[in-house]
N, C-alpha and C. Protein backbone atom coordinates (compact mmCIF):
# COMPACT_ATOMS: atom_id res chain seq x y z
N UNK A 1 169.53 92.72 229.47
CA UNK A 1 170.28 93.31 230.56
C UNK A 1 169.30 93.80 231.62
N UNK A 2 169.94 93.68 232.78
CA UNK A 2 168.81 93.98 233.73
C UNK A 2 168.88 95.11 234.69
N UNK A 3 168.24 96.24 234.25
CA UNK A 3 168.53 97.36 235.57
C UNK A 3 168.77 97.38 237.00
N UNK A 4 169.27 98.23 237.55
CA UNK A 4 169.14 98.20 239.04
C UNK A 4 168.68 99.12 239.66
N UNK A 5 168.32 99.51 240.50
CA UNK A 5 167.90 100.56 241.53
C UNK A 5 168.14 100.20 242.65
N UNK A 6 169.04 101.38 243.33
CA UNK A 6 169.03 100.89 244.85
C UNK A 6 169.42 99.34 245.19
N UNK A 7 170.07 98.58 243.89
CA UNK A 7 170.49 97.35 244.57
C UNK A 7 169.35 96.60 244.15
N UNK A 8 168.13 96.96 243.65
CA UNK A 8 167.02 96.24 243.41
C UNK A 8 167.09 95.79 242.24
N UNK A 9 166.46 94.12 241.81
CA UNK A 9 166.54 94.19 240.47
C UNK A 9 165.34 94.61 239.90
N UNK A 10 165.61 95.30 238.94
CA UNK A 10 164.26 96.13 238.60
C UNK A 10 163.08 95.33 237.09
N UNK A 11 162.07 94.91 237.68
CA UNK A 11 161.32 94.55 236.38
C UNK A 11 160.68 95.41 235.19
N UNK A 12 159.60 95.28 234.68
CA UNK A 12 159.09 96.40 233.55
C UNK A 12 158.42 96.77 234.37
N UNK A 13 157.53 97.08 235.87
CA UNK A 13 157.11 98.04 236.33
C UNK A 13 158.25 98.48 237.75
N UNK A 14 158.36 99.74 237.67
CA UNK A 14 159.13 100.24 238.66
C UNK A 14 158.86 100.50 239.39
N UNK A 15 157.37 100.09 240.30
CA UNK A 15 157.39 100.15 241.58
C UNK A 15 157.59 98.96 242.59
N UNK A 16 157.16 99.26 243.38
CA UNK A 16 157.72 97.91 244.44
C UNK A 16 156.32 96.92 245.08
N UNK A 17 155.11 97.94 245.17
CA UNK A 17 153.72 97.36 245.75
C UNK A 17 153.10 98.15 245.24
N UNK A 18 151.60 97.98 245.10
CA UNK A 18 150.29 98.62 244.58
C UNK A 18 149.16 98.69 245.89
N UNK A 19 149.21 99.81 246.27
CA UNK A 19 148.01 100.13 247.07
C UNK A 19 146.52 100.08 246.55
N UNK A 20 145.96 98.54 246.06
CA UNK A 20 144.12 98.79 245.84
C UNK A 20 143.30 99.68 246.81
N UNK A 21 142.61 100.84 246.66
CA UNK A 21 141.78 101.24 247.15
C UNK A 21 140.08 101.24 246.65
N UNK A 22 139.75 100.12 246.53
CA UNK A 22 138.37 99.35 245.72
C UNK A 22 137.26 99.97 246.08
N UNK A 23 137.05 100.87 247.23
CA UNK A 23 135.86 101.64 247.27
C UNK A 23 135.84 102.51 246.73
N UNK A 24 137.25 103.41 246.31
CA UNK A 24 137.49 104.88 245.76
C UNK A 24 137.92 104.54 244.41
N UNK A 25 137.85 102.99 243.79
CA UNK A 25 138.42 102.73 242.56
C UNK A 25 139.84 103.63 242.40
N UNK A 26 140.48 103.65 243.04
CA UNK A 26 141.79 104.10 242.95
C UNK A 26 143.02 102.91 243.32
N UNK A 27 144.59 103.12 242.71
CA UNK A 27 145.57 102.08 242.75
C UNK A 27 146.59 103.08 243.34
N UNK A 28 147.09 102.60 243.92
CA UNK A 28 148.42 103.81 244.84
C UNK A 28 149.56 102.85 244.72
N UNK A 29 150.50 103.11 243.05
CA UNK A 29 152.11 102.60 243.29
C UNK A 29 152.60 103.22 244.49
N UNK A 30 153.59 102.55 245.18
CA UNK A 30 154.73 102.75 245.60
C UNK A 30 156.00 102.75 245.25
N UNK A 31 156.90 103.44 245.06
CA UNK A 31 157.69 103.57 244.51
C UNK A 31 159.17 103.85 245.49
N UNK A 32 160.42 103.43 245.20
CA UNK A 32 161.55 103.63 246.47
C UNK A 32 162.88 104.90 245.80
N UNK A 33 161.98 105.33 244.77
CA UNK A 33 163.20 106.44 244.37
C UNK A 33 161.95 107.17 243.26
N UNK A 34 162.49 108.58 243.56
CA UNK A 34 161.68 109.43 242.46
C UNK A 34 162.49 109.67 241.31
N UNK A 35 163.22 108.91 241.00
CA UNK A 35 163.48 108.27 239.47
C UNK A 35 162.27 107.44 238.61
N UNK A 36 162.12 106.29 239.44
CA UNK A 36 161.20 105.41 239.47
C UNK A 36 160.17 105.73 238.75
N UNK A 37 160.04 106.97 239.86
CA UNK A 37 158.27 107.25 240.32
C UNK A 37 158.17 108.28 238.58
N UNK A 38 158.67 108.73 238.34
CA UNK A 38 159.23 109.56 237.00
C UNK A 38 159.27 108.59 235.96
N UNK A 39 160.08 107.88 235.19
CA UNK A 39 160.32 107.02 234.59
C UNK A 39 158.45 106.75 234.34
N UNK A 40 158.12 105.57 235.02
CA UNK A 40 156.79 105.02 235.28
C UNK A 40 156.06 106.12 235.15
N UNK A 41 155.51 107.21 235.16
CA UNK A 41 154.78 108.15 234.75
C UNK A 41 154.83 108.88 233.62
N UNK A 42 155.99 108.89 233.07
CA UNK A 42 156.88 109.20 231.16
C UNK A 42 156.11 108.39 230.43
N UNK A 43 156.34 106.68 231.11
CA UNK A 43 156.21 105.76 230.12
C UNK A 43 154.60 105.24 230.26
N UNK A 44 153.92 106.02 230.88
CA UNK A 44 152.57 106.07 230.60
C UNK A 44 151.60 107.45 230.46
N UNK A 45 152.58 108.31 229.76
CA UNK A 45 152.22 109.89 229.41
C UNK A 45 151.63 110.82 230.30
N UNK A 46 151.94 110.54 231.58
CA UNK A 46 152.03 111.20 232.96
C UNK A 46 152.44 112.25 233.14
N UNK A 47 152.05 113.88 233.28
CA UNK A 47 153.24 114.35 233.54
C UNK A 47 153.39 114.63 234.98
N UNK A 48 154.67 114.85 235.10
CA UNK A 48 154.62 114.78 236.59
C UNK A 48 155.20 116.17 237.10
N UNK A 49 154.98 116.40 238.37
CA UNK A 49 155.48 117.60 238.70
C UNK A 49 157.08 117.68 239.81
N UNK A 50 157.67 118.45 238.78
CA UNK A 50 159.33 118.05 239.89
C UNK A 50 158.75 118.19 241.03
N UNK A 51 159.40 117.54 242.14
CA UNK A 51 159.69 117.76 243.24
C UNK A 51 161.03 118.65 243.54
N UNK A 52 160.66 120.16 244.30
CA UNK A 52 161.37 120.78 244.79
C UNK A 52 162.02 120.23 246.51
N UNK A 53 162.86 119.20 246.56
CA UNK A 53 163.36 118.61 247.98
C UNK A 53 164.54 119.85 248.41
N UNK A 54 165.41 118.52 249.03
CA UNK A 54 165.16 117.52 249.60
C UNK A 54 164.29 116.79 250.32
N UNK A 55 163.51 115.84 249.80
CA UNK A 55 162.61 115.16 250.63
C UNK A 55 162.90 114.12 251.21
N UNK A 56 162.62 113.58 251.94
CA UNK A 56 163.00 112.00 252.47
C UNK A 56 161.90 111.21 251.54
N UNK A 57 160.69 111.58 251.21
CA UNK A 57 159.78 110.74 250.92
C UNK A 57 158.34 112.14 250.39
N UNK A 58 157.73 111.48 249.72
CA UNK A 58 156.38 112.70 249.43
C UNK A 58 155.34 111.60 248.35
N UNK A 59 154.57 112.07 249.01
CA UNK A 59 152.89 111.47 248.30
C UNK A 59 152.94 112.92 246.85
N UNK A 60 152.68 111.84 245.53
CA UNK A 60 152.43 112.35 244.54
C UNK A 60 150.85 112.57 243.99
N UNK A 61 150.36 113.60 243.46
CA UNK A 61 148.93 113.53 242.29
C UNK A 61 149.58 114.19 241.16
N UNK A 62 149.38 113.32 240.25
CA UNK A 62 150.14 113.65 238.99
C UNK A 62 148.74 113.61 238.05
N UNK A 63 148.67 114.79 236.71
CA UNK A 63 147.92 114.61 235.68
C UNK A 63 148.11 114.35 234.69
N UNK A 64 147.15 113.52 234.12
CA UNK A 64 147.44 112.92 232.22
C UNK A 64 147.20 114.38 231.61
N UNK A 65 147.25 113.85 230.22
CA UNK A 65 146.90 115.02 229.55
C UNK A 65 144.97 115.17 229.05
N UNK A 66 144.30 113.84 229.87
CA UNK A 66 142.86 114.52 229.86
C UNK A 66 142.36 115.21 231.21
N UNK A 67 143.53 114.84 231.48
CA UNK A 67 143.09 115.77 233.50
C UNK A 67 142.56 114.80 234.13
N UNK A 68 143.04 113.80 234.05
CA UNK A 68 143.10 112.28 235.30
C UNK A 68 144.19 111.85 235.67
N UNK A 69 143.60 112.17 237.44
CA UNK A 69 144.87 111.96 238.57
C UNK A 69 145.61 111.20 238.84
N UNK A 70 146.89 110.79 238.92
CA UNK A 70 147.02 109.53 239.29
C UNK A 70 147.93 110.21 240.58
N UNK A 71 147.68 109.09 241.49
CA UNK A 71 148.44 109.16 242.85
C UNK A 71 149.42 107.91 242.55
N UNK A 72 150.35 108.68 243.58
CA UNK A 72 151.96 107.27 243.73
C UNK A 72 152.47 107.97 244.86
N UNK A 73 152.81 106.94 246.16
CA UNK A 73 153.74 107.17 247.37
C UNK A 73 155.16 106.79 246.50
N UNK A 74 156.59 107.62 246.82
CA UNK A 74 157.90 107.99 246.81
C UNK A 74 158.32 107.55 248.14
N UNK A 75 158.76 106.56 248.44
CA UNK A 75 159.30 106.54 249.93
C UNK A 75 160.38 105.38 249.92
N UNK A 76 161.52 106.01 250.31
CA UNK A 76 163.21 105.29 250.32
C UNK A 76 163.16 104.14 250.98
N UNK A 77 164.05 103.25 250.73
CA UNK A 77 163.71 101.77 251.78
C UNK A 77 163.99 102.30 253.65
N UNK A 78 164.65 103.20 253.72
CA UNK A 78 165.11 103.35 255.03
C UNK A 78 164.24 104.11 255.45
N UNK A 79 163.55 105.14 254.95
CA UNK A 79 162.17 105.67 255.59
C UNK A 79 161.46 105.23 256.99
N UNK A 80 161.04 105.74 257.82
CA UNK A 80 160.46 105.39 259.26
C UNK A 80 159.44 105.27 259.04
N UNK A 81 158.68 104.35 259.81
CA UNK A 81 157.23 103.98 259.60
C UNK A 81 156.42 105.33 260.38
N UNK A 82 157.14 106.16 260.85
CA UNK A 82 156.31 107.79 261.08
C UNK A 82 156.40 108.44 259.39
N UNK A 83 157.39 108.27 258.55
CA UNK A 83 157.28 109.13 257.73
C UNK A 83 156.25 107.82 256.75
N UNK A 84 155.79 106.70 256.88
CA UNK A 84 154.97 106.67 256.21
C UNK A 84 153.56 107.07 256.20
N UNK A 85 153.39 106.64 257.63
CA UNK A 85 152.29 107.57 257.87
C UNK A 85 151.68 109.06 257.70
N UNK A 86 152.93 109.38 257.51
CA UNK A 86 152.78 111.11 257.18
C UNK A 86 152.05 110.79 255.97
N UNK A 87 153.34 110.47 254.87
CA UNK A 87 152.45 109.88 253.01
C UNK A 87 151.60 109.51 252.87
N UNK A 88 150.82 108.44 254.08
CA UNK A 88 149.52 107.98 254.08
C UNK A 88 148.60 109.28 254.64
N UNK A 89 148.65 109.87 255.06
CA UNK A 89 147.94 111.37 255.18
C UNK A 89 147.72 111.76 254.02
N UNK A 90 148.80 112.05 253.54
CA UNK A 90 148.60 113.05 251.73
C UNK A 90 147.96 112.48 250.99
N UNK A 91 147.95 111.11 250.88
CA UNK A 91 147.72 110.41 249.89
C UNK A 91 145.88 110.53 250.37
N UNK A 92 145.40 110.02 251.27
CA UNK A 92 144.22 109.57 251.76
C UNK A 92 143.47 111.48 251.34
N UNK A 93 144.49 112.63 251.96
CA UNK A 93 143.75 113.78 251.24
C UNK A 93 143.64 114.04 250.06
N UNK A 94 144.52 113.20 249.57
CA UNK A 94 144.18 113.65 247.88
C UNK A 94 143.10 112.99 247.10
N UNK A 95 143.01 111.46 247.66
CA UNK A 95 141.91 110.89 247.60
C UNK A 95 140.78 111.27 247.97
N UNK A 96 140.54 111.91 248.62
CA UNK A 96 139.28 112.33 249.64
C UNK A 96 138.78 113.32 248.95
N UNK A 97 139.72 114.33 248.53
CA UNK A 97 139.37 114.96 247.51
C UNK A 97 139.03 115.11 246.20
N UNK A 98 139.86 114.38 245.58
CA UNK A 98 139.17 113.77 244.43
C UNK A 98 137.89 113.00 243.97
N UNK A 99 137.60 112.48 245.35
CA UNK A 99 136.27 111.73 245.14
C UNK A 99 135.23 112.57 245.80
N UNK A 100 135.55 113.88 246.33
CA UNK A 100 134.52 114.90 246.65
C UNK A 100 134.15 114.73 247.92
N UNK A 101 134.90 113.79 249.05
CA UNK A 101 134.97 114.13 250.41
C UNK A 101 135.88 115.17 251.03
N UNK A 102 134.79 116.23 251.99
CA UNK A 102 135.45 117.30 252.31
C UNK A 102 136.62 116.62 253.21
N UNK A 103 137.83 117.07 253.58
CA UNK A 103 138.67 116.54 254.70
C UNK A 103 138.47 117.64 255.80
N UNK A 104 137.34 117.14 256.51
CA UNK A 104 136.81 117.97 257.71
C UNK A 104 136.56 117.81 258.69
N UNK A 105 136.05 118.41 259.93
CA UNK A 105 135.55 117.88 260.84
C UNK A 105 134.53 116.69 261.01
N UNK A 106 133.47 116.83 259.54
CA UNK A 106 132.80 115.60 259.64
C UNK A 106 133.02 114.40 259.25
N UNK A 107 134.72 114.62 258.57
CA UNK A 107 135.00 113.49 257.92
C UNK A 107 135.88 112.34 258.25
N UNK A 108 136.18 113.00 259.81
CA UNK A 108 137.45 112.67 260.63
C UNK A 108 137.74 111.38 260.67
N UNK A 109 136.18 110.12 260.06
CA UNK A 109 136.81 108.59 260.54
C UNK A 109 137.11 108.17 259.19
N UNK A 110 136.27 108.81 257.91
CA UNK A 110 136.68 108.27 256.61
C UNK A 110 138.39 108.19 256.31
N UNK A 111 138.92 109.23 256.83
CA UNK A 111 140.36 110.17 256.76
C UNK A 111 140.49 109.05 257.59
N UNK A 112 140.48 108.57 258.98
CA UNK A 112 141.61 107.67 259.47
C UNK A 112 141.45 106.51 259.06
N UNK A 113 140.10 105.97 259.15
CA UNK A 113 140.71 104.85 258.53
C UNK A 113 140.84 104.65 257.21
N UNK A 114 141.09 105.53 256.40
CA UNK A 114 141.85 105.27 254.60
C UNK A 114 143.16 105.35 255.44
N UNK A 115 143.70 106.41 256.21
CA UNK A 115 145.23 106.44 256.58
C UNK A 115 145.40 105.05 256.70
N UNK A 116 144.47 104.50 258.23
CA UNK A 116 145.39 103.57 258.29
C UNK A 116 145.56 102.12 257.70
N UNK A 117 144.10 101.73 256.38
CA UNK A 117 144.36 100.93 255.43
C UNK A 117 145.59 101.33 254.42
N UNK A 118 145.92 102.59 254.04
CA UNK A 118 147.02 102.66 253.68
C UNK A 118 148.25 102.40 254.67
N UNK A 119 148.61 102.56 255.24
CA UNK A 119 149.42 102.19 256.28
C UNK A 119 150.23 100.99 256.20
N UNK A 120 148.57 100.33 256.50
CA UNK A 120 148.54 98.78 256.19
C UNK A 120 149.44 98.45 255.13
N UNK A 121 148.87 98.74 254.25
CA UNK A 121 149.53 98.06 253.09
C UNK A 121 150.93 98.73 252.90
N UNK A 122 151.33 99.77 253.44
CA UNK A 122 152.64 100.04 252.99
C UNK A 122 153.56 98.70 254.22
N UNK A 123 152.99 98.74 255.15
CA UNK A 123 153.78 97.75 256.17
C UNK A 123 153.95 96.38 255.40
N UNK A 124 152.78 95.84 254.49
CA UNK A 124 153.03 94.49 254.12
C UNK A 124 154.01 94.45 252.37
N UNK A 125 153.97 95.74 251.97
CA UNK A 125 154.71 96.05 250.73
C UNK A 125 156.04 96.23 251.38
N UNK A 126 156.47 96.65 252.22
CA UNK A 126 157.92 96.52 253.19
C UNK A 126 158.24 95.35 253.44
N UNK A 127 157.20 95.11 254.11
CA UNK A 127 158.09 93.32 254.41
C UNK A 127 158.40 92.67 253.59
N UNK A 128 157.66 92.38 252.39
CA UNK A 128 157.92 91.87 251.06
C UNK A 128 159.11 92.42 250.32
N UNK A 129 159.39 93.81 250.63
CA UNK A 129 160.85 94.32 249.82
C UNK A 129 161.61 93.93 250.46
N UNK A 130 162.07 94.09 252.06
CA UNK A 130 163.00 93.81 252.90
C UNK A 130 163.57 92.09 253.18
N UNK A 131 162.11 91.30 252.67
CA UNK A 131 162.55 90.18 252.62
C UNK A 131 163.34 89.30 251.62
N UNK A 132 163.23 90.26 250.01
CA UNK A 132 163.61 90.22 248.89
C UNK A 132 165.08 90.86 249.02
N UNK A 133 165.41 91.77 249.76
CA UNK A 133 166.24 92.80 249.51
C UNK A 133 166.90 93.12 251.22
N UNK A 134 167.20 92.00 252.05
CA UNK A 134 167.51 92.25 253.11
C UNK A 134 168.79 93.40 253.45
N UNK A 135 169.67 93.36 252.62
CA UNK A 135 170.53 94.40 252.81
C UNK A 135 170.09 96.12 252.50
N UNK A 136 168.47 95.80 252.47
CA UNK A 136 168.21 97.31 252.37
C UNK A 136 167.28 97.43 253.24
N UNK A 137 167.13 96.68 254.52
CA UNK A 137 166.34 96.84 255.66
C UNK A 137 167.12 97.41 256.56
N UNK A 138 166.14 98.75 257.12
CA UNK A 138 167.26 99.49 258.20
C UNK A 138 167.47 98.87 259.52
N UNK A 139 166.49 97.74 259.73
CA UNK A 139 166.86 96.90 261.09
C UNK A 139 168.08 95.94 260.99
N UNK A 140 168.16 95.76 259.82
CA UNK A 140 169.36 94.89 259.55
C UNK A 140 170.28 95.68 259.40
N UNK A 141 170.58 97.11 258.68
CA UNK A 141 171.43 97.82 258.69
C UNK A 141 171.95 98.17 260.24
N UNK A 142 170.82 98.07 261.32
CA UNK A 142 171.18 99.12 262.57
C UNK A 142 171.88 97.81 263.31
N UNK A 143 172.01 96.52 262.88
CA UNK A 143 172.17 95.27 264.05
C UNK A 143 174.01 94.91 263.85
């Protein structure tokens, strides 16, 4: 039997794209419901921390139980490409931090451009859902 989400058919991983970040050896799921993003962090002994919302969307750092981070973007198919960019902020500070870059004045180009390689890839993990899943594209919804 095959789950659904959001209309999606859902495989054995519940996110939708994987953000490689190969210099920081870090992987950034994406995920389109914080069910998902939950579930997928249970079933790899994650714990995660509720989210107190309503949110439209929120960048996660979640800890195992040896105290290793894992990051995952939460962001709805209808989400605005401003609120991804916001997530790509959080995400790029949590990274930055974790790997022991201050997020500072001296750090101002590392910080943009991780934002906007994340960015990136959330734009080409969209097109790929929306093209799979056209009735959950908000340009198609607004036409």
């Amino acid at each position: 039997m095959t789950n659904k989400t959001r209309g999606r058919k859902q495989s054995k991983d519940r996110w939708i794209g994987l953000i490689r970040i190969d210099i920081f050896r870090q992987t950034v799921p994406v995920f389109i419901s914080f069910e998902d993003h939950v579930a997928e962090a249970l079933a790899k002994g994650v714990n995660t921390v509720e989210a107190e919302g309503p949110y439209e969307a929120f960048a996660c750092c979640d800890v195992d139980s040896q105290g290793g981070k894992h990051f995952a973007l939460v962001i709805p198919p209808e989400a605005s490409p401003a609120t991804w960019v916001h997530e790509a902020v959080h995400i790029a500070d949590f990274i930055m931090d974790y790997v022991g870059i201050p997020c500072d004045m001296s750090n101002t180009e590392v910080r943009a451009y991780l934002t906007g390689y994340i960015f990136e890839r959330l734009e080409v993990i969209f097109d790929e859902f929306y093209m799979k899943n056209p009735e959950l594209d908000p340009v198609n919804k607004a036409a």
